[in-house]
C-alpha atoms as a PDB file:
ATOM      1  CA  UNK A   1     -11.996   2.694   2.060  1.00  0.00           C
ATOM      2  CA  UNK A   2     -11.796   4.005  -1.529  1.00  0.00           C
ATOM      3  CA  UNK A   3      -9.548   2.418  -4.058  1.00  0.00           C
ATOM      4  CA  UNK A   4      -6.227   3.761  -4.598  1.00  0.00           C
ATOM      5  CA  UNK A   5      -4.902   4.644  -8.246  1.00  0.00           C
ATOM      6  CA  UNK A   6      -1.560   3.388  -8.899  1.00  0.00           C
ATOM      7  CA  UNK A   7       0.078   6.556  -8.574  1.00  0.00           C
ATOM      8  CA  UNK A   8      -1.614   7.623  -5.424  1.00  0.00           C
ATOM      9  CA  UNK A   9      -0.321   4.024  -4.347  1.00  0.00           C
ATOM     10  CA  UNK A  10       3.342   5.099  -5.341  1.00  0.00           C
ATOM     11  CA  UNK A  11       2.338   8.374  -2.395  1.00  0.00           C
ATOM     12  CA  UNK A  12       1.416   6.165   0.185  1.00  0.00           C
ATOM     13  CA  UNK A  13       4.447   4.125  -0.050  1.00  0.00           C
ATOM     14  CA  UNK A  14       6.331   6.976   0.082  1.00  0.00           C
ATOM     15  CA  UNK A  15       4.167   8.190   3.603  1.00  0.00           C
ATOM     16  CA  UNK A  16       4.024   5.265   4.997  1.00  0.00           C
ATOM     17  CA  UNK A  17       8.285   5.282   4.954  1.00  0.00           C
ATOM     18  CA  UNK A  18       8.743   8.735   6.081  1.00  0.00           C
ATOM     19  CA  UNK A  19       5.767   8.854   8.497  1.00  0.00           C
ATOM     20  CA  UNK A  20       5.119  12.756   7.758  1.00  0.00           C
ATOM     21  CA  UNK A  21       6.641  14.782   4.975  1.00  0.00           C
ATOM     22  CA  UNK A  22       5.748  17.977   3.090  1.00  0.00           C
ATOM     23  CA  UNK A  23       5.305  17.550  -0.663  1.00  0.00           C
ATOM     24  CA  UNK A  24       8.749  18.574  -1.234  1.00  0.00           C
ATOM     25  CA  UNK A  25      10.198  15.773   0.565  1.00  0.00           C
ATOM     26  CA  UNK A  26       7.250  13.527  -0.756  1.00  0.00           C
ATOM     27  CA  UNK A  27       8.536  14.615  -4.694  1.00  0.00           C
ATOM     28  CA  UNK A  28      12.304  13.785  -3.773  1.00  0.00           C
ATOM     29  CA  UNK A  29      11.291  10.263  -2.828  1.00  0.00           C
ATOM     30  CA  UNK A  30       9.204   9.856  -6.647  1.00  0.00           C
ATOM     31  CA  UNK A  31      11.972   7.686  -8.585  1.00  0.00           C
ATOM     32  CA  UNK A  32      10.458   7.444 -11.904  1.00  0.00           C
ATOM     33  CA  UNK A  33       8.445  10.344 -14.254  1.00  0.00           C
ATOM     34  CA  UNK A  34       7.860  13.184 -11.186  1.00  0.00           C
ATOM     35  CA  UNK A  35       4.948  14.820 -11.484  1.00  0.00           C
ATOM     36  CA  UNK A  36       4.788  18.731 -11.267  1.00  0.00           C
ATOM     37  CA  UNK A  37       4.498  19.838  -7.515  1.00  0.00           C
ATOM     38  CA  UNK A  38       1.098  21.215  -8.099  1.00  0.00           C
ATOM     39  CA  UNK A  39      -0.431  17.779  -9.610  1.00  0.00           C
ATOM     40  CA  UNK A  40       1.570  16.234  -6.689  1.00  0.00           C
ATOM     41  CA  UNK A  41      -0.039  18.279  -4.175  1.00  0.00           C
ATOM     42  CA  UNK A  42      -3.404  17.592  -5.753  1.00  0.00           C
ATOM     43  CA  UNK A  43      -2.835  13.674  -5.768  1.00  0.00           C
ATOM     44  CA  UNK A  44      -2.185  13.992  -2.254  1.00  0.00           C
ATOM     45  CA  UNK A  45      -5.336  16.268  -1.192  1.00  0.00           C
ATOM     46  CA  UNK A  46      -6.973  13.612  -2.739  1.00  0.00           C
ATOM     47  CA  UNK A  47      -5.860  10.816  -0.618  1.00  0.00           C
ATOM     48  CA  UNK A  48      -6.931  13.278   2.130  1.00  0.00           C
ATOM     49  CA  UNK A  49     -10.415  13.822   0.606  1.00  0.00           C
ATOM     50  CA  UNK A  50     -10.175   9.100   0.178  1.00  0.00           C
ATOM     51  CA  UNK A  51      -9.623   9.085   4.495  1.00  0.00           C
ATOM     52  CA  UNK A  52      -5.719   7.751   3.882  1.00  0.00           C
ATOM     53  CA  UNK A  53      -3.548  11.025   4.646  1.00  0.00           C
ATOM     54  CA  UNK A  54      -4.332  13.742   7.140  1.00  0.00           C
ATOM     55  CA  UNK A  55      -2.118  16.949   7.797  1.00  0.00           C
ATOM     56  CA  UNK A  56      -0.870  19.642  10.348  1.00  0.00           C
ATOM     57  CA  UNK A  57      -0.912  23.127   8.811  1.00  0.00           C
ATOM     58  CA  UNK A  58       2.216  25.459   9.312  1.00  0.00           C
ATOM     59  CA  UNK A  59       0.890  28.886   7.867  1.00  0.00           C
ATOM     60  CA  UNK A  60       0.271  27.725   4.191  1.00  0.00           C
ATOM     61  CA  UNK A  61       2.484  24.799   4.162  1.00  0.00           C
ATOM     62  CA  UNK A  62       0.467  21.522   5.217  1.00  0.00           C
ATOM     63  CA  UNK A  63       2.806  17.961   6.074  1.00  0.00           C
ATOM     64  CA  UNK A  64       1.089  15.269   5.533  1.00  0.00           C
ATOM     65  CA  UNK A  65       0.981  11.657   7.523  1.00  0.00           C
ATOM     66  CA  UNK A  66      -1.080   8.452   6.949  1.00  0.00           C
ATOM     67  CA  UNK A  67      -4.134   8.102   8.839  1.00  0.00           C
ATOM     68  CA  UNK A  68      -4.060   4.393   7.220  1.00  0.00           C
ATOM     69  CA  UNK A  69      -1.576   1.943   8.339  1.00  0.00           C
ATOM     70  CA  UNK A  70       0.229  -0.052   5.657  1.00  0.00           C
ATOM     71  CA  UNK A  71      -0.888  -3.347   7.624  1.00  0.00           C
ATOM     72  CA  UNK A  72      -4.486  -2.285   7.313  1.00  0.00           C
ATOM     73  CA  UNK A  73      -4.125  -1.266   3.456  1.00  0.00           C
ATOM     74  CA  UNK A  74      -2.400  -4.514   2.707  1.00  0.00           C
ATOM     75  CA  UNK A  75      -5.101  -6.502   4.257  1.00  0.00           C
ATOM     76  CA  UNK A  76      -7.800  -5.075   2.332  1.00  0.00           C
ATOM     77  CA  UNK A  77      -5.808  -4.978  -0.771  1.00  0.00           C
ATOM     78  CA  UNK A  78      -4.975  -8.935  -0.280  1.00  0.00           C
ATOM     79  CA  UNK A  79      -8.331  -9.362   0.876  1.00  0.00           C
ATOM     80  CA  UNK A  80      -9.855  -7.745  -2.492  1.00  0.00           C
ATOM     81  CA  UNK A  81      -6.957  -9.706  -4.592  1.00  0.00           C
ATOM     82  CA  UNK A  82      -7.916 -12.971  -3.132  1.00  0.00           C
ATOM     83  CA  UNK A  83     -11.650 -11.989  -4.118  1.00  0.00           C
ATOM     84  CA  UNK A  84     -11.094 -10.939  -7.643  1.00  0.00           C
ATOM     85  CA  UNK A  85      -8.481 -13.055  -8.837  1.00  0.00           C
ATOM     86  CA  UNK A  86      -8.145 -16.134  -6.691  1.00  0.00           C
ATOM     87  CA  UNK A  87     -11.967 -16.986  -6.366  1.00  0.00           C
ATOM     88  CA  UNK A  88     -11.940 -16.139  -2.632  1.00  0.00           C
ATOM     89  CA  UNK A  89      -9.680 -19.106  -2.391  1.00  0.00           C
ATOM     90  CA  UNK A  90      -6.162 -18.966  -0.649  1.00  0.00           C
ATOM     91  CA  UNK A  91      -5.299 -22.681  -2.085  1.00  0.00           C
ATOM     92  CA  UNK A  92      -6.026 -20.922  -5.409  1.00  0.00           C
ATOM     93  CA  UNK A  93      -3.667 -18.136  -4.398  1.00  0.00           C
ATOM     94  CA  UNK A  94      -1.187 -20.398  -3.102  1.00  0.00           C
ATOM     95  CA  UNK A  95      -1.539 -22.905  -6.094  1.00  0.00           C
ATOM     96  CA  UNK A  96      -0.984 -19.977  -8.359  1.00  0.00           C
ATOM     97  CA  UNK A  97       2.400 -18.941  -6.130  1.00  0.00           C
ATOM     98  CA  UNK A  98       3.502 -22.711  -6.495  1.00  0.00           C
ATOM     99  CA  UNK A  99       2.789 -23.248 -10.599  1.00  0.00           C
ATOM    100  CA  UNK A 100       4.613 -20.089 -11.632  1.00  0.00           C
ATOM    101  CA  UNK A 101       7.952 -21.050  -9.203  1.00  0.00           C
ATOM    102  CA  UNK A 102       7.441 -18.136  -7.045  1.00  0.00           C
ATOM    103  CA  UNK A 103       7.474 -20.481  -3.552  1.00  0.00           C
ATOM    104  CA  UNK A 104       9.284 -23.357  -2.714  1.00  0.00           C
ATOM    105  CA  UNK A 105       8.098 -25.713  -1.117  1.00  0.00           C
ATOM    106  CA  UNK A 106      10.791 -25.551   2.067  1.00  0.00           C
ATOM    107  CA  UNK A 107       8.547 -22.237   2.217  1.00  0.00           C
ATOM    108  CA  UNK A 108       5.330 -23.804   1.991  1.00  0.00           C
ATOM    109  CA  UNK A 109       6.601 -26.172   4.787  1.00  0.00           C
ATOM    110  CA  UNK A 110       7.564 -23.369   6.803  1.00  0.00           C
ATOM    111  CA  UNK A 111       3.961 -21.668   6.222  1.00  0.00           C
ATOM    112  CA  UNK A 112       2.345 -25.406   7.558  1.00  0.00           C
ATOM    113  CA  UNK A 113       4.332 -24.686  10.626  1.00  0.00           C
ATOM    114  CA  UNK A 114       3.088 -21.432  10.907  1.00  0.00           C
ATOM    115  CA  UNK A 115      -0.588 -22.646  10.650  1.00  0.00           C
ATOM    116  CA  UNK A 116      -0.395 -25.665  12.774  1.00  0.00           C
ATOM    117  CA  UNK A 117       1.323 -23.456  15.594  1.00  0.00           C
ATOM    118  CA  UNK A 118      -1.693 -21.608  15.373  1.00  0.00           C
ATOM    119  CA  UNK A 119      -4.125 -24.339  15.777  1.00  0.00           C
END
């Protein structure tokens, strides 16, 4: 699986919510700075071309769905995160959550429980 740009990341979103859509309904979904339909259109060929988006043809008019689930995209994206930036380590990841006040730690009780139901 190729790596997604951040604006071809803002698409998938966007497909992954309304399952299928034609670029029209893919543009009315874009919040901030909308691209022109035709670099829209090509941004989303492309994530064809990457294996993420397939598409039925009507005549000329092509709607587009993910082929990629948003579970398996997150997986590989926290997979590659945990890589890059957390030395392959989720206590690193965790510790990281934890120093900058972005978990508490009723939550990280609640994740032991998690884990030790698993075990």
């Amino acid at each position: 699986m190729q790596k997604l740009t951040n604006k071809e990341e803002e698409i998938m979103q966007i497909l992954w919510k309304l399952k299928k859509a034609f670029v029209k309904e893919v543009m009315a979904e874009i919040t901030e700075e909308t691209p022109h339909y035709n670099t829209l259109s090509t941004i989303i060929r492309n994530l064809e071309d990457k294996g993420y988006v397939g598409h039925n043809a009507f005549g000329n008019t092509h709607q587009y769905y993910p082929i990629v689930t948003i579970e398996d995209y997150r997986k590989r994206f926290m997979k590659n995160a945990i890589e890059n930036y957390f030395n392959s380590s989720y206590k690193n990841l965790v510790s990281f959550f934890a120093e900058e006040e972005k978990i508490s730690a009723k939550e990280l009780r609640e994740i032991l429980e998690i884990i030790e139901k698993k075990e």
